[in-house]
N, C-alpha and C. Protein backbone atom coordinates (compact mmCIF):
# COMPACT_ATOMS: atom_id res chain seq x y z
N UNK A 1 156.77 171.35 -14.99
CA UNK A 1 157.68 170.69 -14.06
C UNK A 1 159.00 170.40 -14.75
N UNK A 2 160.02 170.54 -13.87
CA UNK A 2 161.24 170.04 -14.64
C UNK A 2 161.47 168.56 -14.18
N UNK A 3 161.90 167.84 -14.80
CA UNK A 3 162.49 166.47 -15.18
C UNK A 3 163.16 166.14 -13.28
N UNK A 4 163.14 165.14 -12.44
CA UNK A 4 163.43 164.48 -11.55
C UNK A 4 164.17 163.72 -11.76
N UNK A 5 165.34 163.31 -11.62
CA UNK A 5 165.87 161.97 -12.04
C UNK A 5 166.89 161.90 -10.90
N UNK A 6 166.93 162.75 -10.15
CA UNK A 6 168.04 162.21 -8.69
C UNK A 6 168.10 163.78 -7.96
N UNK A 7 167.86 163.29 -6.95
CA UNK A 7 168.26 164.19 -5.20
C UNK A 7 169.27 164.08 -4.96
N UNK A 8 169.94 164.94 -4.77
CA UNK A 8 170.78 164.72 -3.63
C UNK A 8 170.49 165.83 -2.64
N UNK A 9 170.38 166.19 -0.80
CA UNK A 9 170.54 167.26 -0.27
C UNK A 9 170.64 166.27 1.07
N UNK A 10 170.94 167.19 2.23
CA UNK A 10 170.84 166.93 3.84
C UNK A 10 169.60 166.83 4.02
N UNK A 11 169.20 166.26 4.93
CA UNK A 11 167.67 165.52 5.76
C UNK A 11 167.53 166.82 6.97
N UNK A 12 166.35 167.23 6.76
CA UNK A 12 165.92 167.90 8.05
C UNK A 12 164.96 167.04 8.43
N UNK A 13 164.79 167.29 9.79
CA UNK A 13 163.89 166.18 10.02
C UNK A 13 162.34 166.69 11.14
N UNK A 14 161.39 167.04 10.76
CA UNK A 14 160.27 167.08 11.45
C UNK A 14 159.46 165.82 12.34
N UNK A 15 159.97 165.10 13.44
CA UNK A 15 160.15 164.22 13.94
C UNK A 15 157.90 164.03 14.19
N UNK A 16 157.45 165.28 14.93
CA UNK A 16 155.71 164.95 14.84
C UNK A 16 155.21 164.34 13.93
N UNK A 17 153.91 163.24 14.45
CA UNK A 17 153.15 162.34 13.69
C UNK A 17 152.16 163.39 13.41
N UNK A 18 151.37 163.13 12.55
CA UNK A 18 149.72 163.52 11.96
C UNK A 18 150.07 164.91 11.84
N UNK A 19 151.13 165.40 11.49
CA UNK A 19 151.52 166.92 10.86
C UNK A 19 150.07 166.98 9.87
N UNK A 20 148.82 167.67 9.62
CA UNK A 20 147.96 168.03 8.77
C UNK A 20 148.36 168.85 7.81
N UNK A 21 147.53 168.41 6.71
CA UNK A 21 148.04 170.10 5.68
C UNK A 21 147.37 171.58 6.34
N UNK A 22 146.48 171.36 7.10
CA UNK A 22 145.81 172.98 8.20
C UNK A 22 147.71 173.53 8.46
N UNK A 23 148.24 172.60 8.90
CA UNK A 23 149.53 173.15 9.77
C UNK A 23 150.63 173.14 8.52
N UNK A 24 150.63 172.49 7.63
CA UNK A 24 151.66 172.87 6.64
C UNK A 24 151.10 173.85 5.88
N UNK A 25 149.82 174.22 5.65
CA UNK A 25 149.73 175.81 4.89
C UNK A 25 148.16 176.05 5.95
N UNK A 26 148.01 177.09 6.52
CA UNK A 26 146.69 177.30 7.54
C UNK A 26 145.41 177.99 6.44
N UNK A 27 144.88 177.34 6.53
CA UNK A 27 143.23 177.62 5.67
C UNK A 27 143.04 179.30 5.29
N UNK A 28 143.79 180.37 6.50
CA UNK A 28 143.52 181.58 5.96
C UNK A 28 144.17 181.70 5.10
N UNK A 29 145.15 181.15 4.39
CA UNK A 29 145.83 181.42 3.42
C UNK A 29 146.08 180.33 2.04
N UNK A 30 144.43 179.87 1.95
CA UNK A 30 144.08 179.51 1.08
C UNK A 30 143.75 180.43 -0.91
N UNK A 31 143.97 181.66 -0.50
CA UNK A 31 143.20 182.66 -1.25
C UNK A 31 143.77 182.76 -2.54
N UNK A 32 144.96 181.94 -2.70
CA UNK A 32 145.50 182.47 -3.89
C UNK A 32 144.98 180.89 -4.58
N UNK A 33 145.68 181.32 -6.34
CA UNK A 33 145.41 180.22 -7.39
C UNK A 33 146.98 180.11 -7.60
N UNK A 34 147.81 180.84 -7.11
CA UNK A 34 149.65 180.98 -7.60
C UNK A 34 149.82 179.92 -6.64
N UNK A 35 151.41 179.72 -7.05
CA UNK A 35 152.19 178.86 -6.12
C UNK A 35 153.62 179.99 -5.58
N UNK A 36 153.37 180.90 -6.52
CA UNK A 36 154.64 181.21 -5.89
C UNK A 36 154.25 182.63 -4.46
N UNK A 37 155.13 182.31 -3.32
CA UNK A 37 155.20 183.31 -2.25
C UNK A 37 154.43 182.08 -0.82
N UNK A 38 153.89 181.10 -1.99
CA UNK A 38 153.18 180.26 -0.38
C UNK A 38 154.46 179.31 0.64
N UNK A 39 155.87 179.50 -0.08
CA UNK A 39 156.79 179.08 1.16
C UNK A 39 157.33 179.81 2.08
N UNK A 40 156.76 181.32 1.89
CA UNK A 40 156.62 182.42 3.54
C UNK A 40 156.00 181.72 4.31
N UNK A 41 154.40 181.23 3.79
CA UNK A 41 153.25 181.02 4.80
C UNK A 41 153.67 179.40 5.11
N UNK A 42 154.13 178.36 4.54
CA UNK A 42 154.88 177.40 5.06
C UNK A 42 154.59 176.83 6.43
N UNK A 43 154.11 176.13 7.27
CA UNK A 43 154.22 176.05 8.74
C UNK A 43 154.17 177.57 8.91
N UNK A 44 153.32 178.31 9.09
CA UNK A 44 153.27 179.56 9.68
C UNK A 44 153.41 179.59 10.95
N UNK A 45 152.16 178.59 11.65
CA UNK A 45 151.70 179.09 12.65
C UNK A 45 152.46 178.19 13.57
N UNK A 46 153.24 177.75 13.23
CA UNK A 46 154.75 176.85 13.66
C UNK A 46 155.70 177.74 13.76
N UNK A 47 155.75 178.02 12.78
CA UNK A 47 157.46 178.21 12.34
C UNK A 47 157.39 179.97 12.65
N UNK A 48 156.70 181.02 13.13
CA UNK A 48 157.00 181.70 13.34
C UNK A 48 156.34 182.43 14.92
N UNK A 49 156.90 183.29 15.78
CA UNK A 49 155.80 183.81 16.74
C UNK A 49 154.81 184.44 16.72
N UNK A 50 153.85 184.18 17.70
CA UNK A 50 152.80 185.52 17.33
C UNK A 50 153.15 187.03 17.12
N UNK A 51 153.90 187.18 17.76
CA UNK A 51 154.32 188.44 18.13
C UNK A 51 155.21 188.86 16.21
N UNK A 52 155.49 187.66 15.65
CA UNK A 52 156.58 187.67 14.31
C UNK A 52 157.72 187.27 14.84
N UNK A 53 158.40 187.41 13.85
CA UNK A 53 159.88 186.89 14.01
C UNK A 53 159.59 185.41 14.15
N UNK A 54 161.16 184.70 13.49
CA UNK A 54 161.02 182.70 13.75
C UNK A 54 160.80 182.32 15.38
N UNK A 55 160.57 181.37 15.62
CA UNK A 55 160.29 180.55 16.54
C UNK A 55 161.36 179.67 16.56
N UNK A 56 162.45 179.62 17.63
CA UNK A 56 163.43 178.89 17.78
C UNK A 56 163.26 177.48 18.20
N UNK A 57 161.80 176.94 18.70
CA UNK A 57 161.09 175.77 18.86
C UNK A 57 160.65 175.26 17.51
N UNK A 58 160.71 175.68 16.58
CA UNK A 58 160.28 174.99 15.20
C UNK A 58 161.79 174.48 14.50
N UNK A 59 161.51 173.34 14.39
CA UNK A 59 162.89 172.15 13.75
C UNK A 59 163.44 173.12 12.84
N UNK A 60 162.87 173.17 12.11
CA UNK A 60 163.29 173.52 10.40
C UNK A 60 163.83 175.13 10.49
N UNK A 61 163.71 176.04 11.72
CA UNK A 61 164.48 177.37 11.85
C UNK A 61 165.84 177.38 12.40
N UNK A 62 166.41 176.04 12.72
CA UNK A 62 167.55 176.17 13.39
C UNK A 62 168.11 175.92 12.21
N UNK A 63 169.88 176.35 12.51
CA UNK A 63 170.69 176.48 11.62
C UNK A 63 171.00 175.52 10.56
N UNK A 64 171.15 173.92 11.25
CA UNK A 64 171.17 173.22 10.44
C UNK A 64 170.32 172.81 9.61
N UNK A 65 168.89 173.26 9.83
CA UNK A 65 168.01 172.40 9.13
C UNK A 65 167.79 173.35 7.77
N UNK A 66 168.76 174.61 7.86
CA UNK A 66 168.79 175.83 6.92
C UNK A 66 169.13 174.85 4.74
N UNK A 67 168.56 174.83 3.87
CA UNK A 67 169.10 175.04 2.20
C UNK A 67 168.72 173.37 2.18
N UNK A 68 167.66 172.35 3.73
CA UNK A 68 168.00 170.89 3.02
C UNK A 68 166.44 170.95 2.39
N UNK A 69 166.85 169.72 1.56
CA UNK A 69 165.79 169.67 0.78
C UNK A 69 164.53 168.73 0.93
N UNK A 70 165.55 167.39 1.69
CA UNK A 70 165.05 166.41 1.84
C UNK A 70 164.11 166.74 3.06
N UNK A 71 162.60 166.39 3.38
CA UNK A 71 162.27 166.47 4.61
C UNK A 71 161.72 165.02 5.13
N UNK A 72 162.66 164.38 6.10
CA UNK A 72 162.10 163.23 7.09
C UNK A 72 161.11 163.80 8.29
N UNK A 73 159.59 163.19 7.80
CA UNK A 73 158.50 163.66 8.67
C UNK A 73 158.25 162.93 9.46
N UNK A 74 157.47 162.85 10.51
CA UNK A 74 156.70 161.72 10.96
C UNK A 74 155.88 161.25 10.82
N UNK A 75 155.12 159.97 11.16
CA UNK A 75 154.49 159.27 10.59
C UNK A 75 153.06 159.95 10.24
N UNK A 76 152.18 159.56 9.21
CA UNK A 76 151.14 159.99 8.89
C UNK A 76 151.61 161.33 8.42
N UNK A 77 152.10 161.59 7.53
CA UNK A 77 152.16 163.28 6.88
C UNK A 77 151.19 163.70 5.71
N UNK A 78 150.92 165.35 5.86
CA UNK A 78 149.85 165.30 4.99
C UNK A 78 148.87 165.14 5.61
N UNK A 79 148.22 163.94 6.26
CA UNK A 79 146.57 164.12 6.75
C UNK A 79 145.98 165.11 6.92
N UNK A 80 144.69 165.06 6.74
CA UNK A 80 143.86 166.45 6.63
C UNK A 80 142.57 166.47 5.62
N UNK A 81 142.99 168.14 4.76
CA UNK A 81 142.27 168.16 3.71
C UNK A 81 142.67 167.71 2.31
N UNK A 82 142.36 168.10 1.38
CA UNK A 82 142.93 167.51 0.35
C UNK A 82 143.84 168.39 -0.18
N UNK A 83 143.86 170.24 0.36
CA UNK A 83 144.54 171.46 -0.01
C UNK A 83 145.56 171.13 -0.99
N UNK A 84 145.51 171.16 -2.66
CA UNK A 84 147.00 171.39 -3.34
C UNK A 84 147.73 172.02 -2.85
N UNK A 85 147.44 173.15 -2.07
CA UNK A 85 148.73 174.05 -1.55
C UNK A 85 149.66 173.53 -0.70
N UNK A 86 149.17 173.21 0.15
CA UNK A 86 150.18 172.28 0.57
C UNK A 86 151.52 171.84 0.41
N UNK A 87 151.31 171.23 -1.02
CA UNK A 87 152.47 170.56 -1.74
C UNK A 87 153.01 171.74 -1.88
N UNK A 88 152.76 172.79 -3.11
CA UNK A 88 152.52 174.07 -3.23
C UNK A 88 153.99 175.14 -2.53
N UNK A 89 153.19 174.96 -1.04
CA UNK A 89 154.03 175.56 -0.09
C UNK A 89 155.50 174.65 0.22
N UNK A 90 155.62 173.72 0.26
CA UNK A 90 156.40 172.82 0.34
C UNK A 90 157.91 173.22 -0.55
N UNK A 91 157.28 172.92 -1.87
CA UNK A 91 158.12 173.41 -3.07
C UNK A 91 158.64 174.50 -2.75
N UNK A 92 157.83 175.61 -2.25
CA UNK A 92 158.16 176.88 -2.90
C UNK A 92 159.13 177.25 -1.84
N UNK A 93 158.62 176.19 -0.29
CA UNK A 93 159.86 176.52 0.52
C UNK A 93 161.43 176.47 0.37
N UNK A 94 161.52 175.40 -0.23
CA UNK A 94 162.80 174.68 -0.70
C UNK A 94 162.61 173.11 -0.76
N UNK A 95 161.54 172.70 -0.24
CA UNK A 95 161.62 170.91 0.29
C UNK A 95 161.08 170.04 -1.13
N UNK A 96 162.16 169.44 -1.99
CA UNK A 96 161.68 168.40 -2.78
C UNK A 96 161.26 167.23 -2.67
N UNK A 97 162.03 166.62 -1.29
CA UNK A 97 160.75 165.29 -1.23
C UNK A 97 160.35 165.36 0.49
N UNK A 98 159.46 164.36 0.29
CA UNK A 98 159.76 164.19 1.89
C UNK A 98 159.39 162.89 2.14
N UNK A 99 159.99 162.09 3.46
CA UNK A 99 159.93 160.68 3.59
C UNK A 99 159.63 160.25 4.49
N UNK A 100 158.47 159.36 4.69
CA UNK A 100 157.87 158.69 5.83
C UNK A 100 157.81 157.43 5.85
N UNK A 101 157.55 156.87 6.88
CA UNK A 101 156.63 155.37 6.88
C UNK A 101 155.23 155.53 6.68
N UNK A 102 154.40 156.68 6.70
CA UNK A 102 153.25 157.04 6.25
C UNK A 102 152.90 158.08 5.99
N UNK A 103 152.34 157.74 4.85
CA UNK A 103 152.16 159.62 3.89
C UNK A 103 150.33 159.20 3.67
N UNK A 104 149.87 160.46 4.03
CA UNK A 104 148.46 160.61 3.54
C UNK A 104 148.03 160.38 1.72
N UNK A 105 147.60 159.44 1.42
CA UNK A 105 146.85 159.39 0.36
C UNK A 105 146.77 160.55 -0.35
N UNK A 106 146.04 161.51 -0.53
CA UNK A 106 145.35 162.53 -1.50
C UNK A 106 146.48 163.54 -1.11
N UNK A 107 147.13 163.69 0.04
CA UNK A 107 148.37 164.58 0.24
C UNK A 107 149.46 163.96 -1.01
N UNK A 108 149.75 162.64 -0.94
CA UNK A 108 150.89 161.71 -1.57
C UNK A 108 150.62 162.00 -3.19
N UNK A 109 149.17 162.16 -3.48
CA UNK A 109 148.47 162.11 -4.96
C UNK A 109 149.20 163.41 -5.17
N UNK A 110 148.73 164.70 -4.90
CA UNK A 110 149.24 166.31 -4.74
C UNK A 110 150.18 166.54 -5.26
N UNK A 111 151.19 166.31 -4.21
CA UNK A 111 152.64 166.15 -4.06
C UNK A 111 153.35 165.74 -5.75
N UNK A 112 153.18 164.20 -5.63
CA UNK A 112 153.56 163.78 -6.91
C UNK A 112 153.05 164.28 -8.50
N UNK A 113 152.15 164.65 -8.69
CA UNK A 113 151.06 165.75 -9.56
C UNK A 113 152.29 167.12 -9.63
N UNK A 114 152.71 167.18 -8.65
CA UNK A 114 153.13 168.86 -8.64
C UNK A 114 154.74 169.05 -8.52
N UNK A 115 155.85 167.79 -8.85
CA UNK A 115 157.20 167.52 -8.62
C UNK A 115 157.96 167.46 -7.28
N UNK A 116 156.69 167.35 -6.28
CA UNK A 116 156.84 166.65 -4.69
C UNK A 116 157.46 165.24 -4.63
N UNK A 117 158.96 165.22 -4.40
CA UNK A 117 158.92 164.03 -4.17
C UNK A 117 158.25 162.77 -2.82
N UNK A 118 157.29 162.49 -2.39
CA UNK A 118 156.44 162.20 -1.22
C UNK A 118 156.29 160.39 -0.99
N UNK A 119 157.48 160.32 -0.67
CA UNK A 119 157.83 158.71 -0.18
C UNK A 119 157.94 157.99 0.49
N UNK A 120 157.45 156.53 0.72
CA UNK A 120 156.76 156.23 1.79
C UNK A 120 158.30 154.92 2.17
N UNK A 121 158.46 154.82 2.79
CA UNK A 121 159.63 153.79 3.15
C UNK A 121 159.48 153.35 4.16
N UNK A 122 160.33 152.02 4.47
CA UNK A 122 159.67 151.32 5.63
C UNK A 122 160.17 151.38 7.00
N UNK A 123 159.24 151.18 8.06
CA UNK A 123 159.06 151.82 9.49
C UNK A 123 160.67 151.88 9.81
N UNK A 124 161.32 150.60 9.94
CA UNK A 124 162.70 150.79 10.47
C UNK A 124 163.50 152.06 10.31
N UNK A 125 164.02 152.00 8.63
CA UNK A 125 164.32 152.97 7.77
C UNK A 125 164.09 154.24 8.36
N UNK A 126 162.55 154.20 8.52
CA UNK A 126 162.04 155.65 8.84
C UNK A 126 162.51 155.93 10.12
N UNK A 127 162.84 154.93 11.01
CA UNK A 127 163.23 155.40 12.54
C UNK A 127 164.33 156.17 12.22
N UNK A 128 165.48 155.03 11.21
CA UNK A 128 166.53 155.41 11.53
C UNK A 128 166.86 157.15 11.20
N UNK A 129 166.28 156.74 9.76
CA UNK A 129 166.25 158.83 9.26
C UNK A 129 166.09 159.65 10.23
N UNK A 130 164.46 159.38 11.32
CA UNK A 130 164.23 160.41 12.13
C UNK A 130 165.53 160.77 13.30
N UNK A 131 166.48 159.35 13.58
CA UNK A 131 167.00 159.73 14.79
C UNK A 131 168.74 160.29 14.06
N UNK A 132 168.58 160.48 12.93
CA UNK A 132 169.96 160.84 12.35
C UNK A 132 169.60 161.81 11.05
N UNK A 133 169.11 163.36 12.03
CA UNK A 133 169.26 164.11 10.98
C UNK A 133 170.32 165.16 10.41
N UNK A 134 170.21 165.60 9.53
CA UNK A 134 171.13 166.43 8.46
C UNK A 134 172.64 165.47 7.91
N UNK A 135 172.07 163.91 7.65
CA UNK A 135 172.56 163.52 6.73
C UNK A 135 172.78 163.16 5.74
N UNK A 136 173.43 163.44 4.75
CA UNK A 136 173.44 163.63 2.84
C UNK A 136 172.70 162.42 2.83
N UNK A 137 171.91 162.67 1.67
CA UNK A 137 171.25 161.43 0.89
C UNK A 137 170.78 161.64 -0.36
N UNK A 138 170.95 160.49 -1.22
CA UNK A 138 170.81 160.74 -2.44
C UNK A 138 169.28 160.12 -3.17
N UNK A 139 168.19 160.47 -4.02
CA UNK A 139 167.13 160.01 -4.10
C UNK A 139 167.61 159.48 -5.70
N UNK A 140 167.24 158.86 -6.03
CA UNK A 140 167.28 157.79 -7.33
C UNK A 140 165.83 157.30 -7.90
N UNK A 141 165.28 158.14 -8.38
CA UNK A 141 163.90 158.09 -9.38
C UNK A 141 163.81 156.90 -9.89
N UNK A 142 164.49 157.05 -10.69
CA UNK A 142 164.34 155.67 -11.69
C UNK A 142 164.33 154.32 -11.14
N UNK A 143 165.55 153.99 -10.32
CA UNK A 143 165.90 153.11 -9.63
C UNK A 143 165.21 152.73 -8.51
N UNK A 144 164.67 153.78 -8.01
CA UNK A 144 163.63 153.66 -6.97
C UNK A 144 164.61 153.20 -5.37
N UNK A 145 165.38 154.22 -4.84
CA UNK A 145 165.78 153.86 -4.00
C UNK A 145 166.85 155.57 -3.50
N UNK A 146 166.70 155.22 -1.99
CA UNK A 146 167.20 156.14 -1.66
C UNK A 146 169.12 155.75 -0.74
N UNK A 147 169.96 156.27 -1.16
CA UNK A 147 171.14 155.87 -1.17
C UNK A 147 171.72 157.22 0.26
N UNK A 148 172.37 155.68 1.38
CA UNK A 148 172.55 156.34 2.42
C UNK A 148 174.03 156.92 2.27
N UNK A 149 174.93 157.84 3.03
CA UNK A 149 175.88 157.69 3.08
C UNK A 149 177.09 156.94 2.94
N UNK A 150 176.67 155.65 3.79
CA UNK A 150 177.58 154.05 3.77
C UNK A 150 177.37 153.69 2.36
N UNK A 151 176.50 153.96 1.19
CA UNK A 151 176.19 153.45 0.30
C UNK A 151 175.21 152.13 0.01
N UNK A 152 174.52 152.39 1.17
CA UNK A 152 173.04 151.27 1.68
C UNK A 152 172.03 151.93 1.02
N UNK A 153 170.86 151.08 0.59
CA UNK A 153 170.05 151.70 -0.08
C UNK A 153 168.67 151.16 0.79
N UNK A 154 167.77 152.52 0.55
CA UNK A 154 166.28 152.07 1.06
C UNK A 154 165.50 152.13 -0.43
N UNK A 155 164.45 151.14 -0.37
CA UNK A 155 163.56 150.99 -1.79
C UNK A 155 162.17 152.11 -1.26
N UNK A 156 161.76 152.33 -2.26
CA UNK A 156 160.57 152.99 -2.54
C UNK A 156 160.05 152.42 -3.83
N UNK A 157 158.72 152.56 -3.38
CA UNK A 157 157.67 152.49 -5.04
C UNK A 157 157.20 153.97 -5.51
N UNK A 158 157.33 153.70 -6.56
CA UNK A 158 156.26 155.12 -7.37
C UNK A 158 155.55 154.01 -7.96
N UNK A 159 154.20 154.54 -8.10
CA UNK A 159 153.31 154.23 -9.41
C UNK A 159 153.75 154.52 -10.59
N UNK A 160 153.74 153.53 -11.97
CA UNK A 160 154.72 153.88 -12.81
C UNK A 160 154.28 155.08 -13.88
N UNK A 161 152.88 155.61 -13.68
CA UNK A 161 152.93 156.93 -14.31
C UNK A 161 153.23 158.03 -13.58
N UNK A 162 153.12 157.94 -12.35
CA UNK A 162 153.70 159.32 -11.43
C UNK A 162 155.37 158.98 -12.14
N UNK A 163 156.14 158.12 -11.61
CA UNK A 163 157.09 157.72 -11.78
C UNK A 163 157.71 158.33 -13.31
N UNK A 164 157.08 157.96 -14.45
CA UNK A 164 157.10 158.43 -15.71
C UNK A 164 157.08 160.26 -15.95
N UNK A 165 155.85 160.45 -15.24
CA UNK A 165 155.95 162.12 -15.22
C UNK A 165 156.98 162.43 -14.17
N UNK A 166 157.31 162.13 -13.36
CA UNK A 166 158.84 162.89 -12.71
C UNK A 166 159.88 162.95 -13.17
N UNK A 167 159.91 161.79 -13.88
CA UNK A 167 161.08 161.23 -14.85
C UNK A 167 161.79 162.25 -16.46
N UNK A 168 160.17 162.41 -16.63
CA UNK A 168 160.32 163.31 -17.93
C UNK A 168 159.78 164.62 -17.64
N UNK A 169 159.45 164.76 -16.76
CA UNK A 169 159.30 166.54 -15.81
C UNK A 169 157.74 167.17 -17.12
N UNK A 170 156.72 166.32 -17.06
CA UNK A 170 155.14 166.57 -17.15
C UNK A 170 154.44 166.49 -15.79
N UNK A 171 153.27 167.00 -15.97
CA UNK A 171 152.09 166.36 -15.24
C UNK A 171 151.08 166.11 -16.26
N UNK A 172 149.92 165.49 -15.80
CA UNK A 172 148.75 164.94 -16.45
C UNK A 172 148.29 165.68 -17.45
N UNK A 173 148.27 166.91 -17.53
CA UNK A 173 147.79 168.04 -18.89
C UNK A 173 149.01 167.73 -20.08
N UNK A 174 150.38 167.77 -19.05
CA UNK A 174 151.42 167.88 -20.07
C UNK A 174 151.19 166.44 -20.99
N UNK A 175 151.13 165.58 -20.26
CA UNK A 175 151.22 164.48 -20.80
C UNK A 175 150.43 163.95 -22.00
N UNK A 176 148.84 164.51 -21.63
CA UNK A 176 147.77 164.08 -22.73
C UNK A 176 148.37 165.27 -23.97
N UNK A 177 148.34 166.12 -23.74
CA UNK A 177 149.36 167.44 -24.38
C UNK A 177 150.20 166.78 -25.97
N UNK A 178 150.99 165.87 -24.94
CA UNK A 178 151.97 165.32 -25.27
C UNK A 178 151.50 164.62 -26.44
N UNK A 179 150.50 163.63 -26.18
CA UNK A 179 149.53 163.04 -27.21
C UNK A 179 148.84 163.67 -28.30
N UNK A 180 148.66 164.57 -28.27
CA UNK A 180 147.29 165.86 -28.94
C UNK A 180 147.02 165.18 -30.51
N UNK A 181 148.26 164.74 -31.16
CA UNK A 181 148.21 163.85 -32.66
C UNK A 181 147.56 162.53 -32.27
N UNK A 182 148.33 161.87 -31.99
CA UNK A 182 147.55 160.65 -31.47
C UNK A 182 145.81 160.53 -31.08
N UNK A 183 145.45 161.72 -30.02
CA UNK A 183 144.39 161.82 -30.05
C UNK A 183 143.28 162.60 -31.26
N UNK A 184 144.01 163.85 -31.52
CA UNK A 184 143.05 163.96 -32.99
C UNK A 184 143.05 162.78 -33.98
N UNK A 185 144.18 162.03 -34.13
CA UNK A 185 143.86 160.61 -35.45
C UNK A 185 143.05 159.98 -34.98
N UNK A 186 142.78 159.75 -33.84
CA UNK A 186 141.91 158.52 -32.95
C UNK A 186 140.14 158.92 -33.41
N UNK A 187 140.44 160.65 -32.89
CA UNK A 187 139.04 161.09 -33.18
C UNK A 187 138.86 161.39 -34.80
N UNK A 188 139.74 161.89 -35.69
CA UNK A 188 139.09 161.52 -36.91
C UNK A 188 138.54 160.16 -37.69
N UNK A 189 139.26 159.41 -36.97
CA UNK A 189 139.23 158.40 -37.31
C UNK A 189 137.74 157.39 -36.73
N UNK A 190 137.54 157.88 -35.55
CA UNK A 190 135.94 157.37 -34.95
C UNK A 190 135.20 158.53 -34.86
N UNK A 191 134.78 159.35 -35.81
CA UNK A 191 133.93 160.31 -35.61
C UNK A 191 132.68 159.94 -34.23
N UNK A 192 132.20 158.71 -34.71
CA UNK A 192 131.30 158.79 -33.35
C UNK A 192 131.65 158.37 -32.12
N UNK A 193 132.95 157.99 -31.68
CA UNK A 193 133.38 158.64 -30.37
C UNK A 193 133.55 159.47 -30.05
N UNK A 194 133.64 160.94 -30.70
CA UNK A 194 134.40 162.36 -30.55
C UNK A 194 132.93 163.14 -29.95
């Protein structure tokens, strides 16, 4: 992962509640172990017709909602299965965070694991995003807050080791990784813990 330390892009905005991960990546296209090529399959069965070609009824194909990064969802995003891809597809589409008044648990875990930014902010906030999209906004990691145009800020929490690995662009392997001395002295040092 590379290092997080500030967003900036335009808000597209997917206004539906209980969006599932089935509908942000569809189960037949579970098959791979890669991440890269799963932001074709993206909202597939949304975002494009049966027949092929985009679907001019899907938010995110119209013009404006074209290079943003930020995605304002509706409430409950994520619910479902637990699918990493998901996040996965997300990334690979272009979308670095996305912001709700409610994000699914084990979706929210994913996400953040994989340099998803997946933030939960509060209901008002969240109205206002949904009813004012493709406007600049800036995300602030550290600070924990997302900075409106007017220069108003909304708060968010990270947990402070997700928070830590976005910060310094690890995940959980990288991190113990990171340790590998620390942990061999520990274990020479207590042979019978090892």
């Amino acid at each position: 992962m590379k290092p997080i330390t500030r967003l900036h892009s335009r808000t597209a905005v997917l206004p539906d509640e209980n969006i599932d991960t089935d509908r942000i990546i569809p189960a037949r296209f579970l098959t791979t172990t890669t991440r890269e090529g799963l932001g074709k399959l993206c909202f597939h069965d949304w975002r494009y017709l049966p027949e092929g070609g985009d679907s001019p009824a899907f938010p995110l194909n119209r013009p404006e909602a074209r290079g943003c990064a930020i995605l304002v969802a509706g409430r409950n995003f994520g619910c479902g299965s637990s699918r990493e891809h998901a996040p996965w597809a997300l990334l690979d589409y272009g979308i670095r965070a996305v912001l709700c008044s409610e994000i699914a648990d084990i979706f929210r875990s994913n996400a953040l694991k994989n340099g998803l930014l997946a933030l939960v902010i509060d209901a008002p906030a969240h109205r206002w995003l949904l009813d004012h999209p493709g406007i600049e906004l800036a995300i602030d990691v550290a600070g924990e807050f997302v900075e409106l145009p007017d220069g108003g800020r909304i708060g968010f929490a990270l947990e402070p080791f997700a928070r830590h690995c976005l910060l310094h662009g690890v995940d959980q392997l990288g991190f113990l990784l990171g340790h590998a001395d620390a942990i061999a002295h520990y274990e020479q040092a207590h042979p019978e813990a090892a």
